[in-house]
N, C-alpha and C. Protein backbone atom coordinates (compact mmCIF):
# COMPACT_ATOMS: atom_id res chain seq x y z
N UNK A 1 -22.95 9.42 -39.02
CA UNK A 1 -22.99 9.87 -37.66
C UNK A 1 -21.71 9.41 -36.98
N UNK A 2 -21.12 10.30 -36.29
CA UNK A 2 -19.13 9.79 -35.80
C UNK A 2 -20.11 9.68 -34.38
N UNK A 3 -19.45 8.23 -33.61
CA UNK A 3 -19.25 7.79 -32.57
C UNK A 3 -18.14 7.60 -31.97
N UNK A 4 -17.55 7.39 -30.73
CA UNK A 4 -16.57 7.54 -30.01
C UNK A 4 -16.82 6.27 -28.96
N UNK A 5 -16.02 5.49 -28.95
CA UNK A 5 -15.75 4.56 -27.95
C UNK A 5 -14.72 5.15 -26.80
N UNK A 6 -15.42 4.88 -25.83
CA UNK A 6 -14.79 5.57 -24.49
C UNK A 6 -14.83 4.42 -23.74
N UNK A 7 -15.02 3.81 -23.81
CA UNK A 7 -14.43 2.32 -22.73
C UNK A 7 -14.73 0.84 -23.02
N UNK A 8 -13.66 0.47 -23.02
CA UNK A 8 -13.76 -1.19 -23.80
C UNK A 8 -13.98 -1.93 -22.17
N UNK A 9 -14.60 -3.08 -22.27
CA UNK A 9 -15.05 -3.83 -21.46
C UNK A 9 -14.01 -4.72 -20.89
N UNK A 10 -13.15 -4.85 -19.97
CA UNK A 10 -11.46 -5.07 -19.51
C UNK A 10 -12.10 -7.08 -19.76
N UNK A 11 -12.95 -7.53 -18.92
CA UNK A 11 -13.06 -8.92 -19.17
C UNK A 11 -13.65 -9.91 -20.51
N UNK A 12 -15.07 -9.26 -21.10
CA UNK A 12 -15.20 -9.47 -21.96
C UNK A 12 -14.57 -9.73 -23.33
N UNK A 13 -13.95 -8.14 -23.62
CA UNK A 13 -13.18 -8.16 -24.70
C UNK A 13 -11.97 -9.03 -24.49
N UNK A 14 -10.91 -9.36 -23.43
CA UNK A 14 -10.41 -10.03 -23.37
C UNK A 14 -10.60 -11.67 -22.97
N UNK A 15 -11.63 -11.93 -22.53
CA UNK A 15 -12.03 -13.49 -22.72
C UNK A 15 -12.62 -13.62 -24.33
N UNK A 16 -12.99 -12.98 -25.16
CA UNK A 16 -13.43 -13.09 -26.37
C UNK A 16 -12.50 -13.04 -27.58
N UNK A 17 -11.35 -12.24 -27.52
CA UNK A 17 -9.75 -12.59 -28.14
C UNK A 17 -9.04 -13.90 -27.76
N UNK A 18 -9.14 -14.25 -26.05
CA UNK A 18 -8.34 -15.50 -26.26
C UNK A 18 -9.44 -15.88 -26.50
N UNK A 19 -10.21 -16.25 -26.99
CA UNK A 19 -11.22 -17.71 -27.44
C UNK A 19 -10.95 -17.46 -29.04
N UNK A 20 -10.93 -16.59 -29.42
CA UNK A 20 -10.60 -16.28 -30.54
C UNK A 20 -9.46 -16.96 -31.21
N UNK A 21 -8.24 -16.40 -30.53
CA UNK A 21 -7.13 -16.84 -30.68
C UNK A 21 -6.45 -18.34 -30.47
N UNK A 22 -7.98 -19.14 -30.16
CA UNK A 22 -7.46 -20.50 -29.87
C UNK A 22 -7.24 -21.27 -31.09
N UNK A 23 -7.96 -20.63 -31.52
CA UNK A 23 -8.37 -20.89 -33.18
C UNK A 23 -6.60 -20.80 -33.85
N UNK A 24 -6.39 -19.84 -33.87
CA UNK A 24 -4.91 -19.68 -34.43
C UNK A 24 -3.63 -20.57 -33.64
N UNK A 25 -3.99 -20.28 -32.29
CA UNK A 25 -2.64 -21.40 -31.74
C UNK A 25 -3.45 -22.63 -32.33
N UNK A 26 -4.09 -23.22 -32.30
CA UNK A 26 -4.25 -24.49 -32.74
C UNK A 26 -3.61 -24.73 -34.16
N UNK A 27 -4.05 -23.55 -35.16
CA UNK A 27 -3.06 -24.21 -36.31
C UNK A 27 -1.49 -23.63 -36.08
N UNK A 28 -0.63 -22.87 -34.96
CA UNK A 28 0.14 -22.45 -34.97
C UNK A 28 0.99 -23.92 -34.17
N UNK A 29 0.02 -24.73 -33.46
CA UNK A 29 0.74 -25.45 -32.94
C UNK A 29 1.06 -26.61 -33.61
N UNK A 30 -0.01 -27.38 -34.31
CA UNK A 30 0.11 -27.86 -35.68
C UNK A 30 1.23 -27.79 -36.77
N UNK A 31 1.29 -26.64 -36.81
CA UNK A 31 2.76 -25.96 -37.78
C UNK A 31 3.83 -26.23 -36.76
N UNK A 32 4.14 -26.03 -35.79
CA UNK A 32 5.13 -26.03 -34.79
C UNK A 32 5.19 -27.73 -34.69
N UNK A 33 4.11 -29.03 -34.46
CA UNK A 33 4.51 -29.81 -34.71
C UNK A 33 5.64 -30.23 -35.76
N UNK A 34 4.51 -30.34 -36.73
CA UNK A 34 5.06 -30.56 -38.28
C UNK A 34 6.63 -30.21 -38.50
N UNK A 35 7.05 -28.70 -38.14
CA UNK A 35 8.22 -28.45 -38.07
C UNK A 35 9.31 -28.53 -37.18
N UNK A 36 8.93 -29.23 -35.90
CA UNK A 36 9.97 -30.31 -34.99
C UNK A 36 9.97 -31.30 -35.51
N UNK A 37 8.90 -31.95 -35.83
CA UNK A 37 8.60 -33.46 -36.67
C UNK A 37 9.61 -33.12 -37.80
N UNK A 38 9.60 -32.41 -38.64
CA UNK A 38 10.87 -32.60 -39.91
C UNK A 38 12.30 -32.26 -39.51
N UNK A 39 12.37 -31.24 -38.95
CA UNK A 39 13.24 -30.29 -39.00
C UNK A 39 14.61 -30.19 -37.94
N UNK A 40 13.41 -30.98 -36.34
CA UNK A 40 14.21 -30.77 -35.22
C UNK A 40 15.51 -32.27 -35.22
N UNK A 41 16.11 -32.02 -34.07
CA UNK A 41 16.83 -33.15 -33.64
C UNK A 41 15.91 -33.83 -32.61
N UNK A 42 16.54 -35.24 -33.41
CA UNK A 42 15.88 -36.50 -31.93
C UNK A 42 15.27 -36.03 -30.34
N UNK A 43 16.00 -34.86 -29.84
CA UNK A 43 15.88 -34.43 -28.67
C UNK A 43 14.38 -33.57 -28.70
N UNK A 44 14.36 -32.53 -29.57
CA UNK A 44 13.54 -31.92 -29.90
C UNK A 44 11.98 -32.61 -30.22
N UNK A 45 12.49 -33.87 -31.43
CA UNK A 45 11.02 -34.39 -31.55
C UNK A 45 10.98 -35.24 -30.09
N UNK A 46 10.80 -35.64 -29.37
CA UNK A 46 10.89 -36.21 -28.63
C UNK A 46 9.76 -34.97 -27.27
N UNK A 47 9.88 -34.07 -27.39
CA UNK A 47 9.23 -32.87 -26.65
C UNK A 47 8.47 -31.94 -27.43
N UNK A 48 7.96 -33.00 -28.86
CA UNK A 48 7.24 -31.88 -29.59
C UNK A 48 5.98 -32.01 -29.14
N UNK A 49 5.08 -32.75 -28.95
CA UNK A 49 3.60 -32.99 -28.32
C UNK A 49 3.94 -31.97 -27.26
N UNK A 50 4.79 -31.92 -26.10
CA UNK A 50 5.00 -31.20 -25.29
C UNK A 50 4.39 -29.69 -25.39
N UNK A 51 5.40 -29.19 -26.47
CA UNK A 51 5.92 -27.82 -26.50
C UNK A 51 4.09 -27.40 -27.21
N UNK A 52 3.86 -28.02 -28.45
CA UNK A 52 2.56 -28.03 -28.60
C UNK A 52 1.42 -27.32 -28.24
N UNK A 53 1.26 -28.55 -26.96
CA UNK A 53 0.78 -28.90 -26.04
C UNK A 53 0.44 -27.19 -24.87
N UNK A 54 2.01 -27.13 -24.48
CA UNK A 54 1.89 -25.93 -23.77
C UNK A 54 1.14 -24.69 -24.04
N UNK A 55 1.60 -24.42 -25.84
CA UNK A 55 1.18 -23.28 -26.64
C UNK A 55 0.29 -23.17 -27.03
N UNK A 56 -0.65 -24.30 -26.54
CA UNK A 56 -2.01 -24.56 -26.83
C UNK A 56 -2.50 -23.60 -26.03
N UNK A 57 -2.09 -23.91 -24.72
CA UNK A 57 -2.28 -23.35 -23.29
C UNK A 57 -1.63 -21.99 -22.64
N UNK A 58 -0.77 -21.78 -22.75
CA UNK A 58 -0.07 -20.76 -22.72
C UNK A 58 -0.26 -19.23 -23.26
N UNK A 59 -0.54 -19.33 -24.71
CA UNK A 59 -0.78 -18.38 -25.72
C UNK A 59 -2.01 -17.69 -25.62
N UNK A 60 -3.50 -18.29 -25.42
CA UNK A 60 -4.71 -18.09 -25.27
C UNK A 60 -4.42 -17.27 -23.45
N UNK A 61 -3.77 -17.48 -22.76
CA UNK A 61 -3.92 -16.75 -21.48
C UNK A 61 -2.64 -15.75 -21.80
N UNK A 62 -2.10 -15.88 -22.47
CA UNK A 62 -1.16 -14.58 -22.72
C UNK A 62 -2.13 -13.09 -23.15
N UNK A 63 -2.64 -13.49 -24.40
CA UNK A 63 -3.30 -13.01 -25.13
C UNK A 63 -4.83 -12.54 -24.13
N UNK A 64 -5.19 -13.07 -23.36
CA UNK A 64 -6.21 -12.46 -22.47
C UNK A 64 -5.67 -11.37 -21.72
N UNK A 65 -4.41 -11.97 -21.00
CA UNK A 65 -3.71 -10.59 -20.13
C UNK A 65 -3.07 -9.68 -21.01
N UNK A 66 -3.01 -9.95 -22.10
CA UNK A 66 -2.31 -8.50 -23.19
C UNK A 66 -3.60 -7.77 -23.02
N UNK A 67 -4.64 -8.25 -23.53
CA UNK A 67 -5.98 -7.66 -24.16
C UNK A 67 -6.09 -6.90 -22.81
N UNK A 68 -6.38 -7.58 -22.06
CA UNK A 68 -6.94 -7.09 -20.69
C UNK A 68 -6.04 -5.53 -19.61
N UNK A 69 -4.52 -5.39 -20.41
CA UNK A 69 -4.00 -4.71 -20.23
C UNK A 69 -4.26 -3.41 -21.39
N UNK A 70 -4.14 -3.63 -22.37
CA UNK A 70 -4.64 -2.98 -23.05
C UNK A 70 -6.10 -2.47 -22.84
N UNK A 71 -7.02 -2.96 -22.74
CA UNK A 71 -8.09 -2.26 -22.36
C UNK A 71 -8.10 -1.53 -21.22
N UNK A 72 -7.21 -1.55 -20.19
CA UNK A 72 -7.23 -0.96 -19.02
C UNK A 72 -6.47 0.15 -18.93
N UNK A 73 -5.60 0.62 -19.83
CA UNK A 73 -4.83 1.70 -20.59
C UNK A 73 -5.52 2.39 -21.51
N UNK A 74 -5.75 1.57 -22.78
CA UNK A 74 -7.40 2.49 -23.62
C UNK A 74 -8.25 3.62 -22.50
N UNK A 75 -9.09 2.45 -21.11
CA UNK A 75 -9.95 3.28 -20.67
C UNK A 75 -9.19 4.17 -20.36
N UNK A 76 -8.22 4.23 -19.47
CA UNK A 76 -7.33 5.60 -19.09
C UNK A 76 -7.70 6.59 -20.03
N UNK A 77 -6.82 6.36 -20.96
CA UNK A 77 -6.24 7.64 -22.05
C UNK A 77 -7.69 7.86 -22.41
N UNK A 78 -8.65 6.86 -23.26
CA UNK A 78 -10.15 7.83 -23.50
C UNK A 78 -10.73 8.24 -22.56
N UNK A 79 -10.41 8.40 -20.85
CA UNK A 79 -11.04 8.91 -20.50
C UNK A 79 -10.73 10.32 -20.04
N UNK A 80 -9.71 10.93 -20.68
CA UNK A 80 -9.09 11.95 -20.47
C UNK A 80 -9.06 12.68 -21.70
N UNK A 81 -8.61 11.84 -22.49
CA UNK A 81 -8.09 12.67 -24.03
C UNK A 81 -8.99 12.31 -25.21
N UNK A 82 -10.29 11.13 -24.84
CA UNK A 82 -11.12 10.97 -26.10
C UNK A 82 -10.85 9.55 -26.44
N UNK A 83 -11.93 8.87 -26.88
CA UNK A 83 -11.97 7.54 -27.38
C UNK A 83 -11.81 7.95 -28.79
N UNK A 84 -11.18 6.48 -29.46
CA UNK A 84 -11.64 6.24 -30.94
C UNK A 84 -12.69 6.62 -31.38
N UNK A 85 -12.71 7.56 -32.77
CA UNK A 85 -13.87 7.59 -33.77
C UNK A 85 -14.11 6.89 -34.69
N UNK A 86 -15.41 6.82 -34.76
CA UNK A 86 -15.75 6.05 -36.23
C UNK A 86 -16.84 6.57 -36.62
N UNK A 87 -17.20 6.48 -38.06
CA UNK A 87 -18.65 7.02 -38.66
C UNK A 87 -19.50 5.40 -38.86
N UNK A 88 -21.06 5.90 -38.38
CA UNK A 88 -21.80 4.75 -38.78
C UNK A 88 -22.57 5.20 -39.88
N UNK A 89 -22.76 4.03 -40.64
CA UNK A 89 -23.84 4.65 -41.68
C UNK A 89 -24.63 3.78 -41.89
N UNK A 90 -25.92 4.02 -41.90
CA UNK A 90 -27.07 3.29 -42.09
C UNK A 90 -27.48 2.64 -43.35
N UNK A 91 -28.33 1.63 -43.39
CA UNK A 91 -28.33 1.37 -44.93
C UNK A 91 -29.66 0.37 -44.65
N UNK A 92 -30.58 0.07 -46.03
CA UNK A 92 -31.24 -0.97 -45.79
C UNK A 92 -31.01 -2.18 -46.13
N UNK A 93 -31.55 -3.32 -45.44
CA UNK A 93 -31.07 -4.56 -45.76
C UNK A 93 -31.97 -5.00 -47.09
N UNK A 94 -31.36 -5.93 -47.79
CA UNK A 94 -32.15 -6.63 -48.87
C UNK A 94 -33.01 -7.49 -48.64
């Protein structure tokens, strides 16, 4: 059976990506330690908890206002020219 999504939810879906995505800056910031910790100059490690720190914070509200822009463009265009299709198919569980 093809269904059509015609409007993504502007707050939801985007509070549910950045929570999502905290998950990834956390090991992205981790890695970003590690690699001021080896790699940078004195100056650099010295503002690595910092920078971290920020991208902890920073990234997760980026990523809400992307989403949140994006969904608010999606609704536009599907509501003029058609949402995404997809087929569902039923099945029984074991």
């Amino acid at each position: 059976m093809k269904k059509q999504i015609t409007k993504i939810s502007i707050h939801q879906t985007s509070k549910v990506i950045a929570l999502t995505y905290i998950g990834l800056a956390v090991l992205f910031a981790i890695i970003m330690f590690i690699a001021i910790g080896l790699f940078g100059d004195r100056g650099e490690r010295e503002y690595a908890p910092l920078i971290a720190g920020l991208y902890l914070i920073f990234m997760p509200v980026v990523m809400y206002l992307v989403v949140a822009l994006f969904a608010v463009i999606y609704n536009y265009v599907a509501q003029r020219f058609g949402g995404i299709e997809f087929v569902l198919k039923e099945f029984e569980e074991e």
